[in-house]
N, C-alpha and C. Protein backbone atom coordinates (compact mmCIF):
# COMPACT_ATOMS: atom_id res chain seq x y z
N UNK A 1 0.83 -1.20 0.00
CA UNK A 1 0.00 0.00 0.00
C UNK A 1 0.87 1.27 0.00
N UNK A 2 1.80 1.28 0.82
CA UNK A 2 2.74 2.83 1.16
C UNK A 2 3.43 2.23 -0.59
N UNK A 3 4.22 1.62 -1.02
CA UNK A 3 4.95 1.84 -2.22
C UNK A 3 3.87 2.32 -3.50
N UNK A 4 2.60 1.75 -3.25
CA UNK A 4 1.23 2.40 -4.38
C UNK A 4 1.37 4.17 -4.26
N UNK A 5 1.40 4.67 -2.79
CA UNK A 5 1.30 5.54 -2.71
C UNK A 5 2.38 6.81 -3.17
N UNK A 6 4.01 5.76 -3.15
CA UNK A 6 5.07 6.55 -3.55
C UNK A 6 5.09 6.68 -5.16
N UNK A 7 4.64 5.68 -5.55
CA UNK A 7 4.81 5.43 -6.99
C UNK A 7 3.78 6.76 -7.75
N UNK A 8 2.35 6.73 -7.13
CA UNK A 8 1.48 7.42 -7.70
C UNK A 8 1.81 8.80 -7.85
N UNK A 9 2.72 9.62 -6.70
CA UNK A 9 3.48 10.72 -6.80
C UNK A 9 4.60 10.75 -7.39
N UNK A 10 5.11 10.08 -7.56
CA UNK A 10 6.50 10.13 -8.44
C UNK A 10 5.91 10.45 -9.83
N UNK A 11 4.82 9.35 -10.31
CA UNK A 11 4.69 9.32 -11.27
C UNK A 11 3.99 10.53 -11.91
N UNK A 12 3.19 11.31 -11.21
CA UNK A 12 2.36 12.39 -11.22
C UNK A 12 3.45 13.50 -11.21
N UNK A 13 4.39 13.50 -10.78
CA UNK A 13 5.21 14.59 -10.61
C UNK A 13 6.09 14.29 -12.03
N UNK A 14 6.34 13.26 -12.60
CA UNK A 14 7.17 12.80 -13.95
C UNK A 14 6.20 13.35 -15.01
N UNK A 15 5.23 12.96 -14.77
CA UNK A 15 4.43 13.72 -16.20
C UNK A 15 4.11 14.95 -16.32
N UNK A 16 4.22 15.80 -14.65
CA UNK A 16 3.85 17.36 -14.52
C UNK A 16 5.43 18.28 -14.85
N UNK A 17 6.59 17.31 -15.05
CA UNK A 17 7.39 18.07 -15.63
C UNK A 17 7.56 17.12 -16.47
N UNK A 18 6.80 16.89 -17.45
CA UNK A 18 6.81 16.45 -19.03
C UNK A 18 8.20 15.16 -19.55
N UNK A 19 8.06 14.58 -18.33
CA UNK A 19 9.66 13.00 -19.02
C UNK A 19 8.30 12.53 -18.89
N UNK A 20 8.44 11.62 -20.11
CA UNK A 20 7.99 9.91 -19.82
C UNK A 20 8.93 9.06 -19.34
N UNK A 21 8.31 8.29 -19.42
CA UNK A 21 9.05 7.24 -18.32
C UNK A 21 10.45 6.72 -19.44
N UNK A 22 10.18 6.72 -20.65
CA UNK A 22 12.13 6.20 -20.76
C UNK A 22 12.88 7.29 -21.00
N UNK A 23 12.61 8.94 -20.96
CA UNK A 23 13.54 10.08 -20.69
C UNK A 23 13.43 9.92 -19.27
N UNK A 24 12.77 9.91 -18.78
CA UNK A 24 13.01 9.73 -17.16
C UNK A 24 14.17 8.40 -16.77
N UNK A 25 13.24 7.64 -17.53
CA UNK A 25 14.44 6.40 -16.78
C UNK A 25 15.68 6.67 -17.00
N UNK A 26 16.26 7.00 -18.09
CA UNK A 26 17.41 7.48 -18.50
C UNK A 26 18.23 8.97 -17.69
N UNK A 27 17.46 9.73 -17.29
CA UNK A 27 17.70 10.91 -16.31
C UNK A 27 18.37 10.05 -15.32
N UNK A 28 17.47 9.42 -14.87
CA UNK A 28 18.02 8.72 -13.47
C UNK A 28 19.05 7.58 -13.41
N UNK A 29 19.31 6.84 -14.95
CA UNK A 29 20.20 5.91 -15.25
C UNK A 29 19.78 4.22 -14.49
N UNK A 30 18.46 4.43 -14.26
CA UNK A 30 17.92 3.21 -14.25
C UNK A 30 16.66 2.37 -15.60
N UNK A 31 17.02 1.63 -15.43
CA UNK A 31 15.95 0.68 -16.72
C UNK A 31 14.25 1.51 -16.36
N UNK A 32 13.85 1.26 -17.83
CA UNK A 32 12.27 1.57 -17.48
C UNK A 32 11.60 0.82 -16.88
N UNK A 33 12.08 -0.61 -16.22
CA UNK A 33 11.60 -1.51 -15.96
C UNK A 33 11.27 -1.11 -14.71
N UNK A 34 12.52 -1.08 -13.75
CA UNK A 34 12.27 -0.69 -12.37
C UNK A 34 11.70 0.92 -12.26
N UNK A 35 11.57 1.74 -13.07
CA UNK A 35 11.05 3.03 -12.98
C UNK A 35 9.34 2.56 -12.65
N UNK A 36 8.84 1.57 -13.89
CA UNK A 36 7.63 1.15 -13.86
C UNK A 36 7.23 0.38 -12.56
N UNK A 37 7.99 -0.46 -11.96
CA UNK A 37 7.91 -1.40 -11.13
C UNK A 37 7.98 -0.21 -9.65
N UNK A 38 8.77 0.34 -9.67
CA UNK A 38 7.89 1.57 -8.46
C UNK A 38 6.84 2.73 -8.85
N UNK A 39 6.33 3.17 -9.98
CA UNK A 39 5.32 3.68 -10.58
C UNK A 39 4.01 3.21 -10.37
N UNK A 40 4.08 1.84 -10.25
CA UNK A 40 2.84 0.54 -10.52
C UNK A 40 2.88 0.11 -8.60
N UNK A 41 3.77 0.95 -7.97
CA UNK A 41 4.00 0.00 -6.56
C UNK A 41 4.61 -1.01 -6.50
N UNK A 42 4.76 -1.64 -7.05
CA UNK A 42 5.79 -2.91 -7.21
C UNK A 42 6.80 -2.91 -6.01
N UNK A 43 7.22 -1.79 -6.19
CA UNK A 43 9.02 -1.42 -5.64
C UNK A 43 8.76 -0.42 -4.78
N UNK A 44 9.23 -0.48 -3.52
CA UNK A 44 9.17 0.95 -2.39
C UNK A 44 10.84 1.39 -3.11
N UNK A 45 10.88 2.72 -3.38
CA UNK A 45 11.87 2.85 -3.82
C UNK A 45 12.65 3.25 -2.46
N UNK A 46 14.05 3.31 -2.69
CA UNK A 46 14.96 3.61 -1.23
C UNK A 46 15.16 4.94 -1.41
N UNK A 47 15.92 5.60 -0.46
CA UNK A 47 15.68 6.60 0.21
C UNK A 47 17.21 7.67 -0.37
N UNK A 48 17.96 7.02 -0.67
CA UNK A 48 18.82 7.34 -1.95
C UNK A 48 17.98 7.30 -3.41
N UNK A 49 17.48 6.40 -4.03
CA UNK A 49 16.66 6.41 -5.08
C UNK A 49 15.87 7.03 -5.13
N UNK A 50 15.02 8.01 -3.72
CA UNK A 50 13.78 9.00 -3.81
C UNK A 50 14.74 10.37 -3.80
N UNK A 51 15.41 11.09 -3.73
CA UNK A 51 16.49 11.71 -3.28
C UNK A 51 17.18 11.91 -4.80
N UNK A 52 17.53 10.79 -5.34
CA UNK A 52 18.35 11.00 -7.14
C UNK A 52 16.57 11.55 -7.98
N UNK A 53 15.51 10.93 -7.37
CA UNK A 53 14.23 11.20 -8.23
C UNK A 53 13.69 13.00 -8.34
N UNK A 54 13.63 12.96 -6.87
CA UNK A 54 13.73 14.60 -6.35
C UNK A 54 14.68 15.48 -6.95
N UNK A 55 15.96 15.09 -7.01
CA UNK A 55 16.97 15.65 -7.47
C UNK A 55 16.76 16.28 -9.28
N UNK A 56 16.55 14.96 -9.75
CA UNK A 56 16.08 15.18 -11.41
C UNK A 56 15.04 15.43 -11.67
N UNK A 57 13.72 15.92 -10.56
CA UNK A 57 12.34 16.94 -10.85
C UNK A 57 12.58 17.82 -10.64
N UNK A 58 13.59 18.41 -10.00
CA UNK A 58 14.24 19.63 -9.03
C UNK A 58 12.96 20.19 -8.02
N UNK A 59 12.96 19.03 -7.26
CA UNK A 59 11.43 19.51 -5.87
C UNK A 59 12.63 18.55 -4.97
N UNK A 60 11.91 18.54 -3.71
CA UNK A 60 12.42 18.18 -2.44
C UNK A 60 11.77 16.71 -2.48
N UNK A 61 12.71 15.92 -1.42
CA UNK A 61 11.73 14.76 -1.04
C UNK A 61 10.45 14.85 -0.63
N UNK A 62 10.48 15.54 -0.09
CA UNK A 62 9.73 15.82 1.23
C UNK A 62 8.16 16.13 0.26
N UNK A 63 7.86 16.99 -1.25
CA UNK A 63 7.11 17.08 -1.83
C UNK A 63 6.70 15.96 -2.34
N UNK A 64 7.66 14.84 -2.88
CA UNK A 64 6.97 13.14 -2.72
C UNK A 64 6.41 12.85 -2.01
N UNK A 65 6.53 13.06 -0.96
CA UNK A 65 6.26 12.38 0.22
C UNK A 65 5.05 12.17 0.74
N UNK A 66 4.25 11.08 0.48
CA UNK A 66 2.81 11.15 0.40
C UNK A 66 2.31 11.80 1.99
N UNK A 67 1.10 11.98 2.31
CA UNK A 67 0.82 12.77 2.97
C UNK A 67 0.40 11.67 3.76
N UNK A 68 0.44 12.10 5.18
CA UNK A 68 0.06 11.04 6.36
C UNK A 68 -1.76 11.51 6.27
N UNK A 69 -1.70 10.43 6.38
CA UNK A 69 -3.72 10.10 6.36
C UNK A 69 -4.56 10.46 7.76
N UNK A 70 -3.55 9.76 8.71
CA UNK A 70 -4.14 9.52 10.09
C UNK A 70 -3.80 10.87 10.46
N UNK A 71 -3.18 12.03 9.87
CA UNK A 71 -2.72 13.52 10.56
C UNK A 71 -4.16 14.14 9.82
């Protein structure tokens, strides 16, 4: 459920600054495979890997960062 939730912002934030996913994958120097595979939830991405993602949207982690529910 939490990796659905990282993916859905990543991915929302990839198309609001205009990469698809294989200029993106390539930004970041990972396969489209695993780009998709945390996009789709598949993959909780790590915390270095959210950080290189942030880095190449030029936003903060912290704007990924899905929003706590229970707050």
């Amino acid at each position: 459920m939490e990796a659905e939730k990282w993916g859905r912002r990543i991915r929302a934030y990839r198309k609001l600054k205009g990469f698809t996913q294989e200029s993106f994958s390539k930004e970041l120097g990972v396969s489209v495979s695993i780009l998709g595979e945390v996009e789709r939830g598949n993959r909780l991405p790590s915390v270095d890997f959210l950080e290189k993602i942030a880095g190449a949207l030029r936003i903060t982690v912290d704007d990924l960062t899905p929003p706590n529910e229970n707050s």
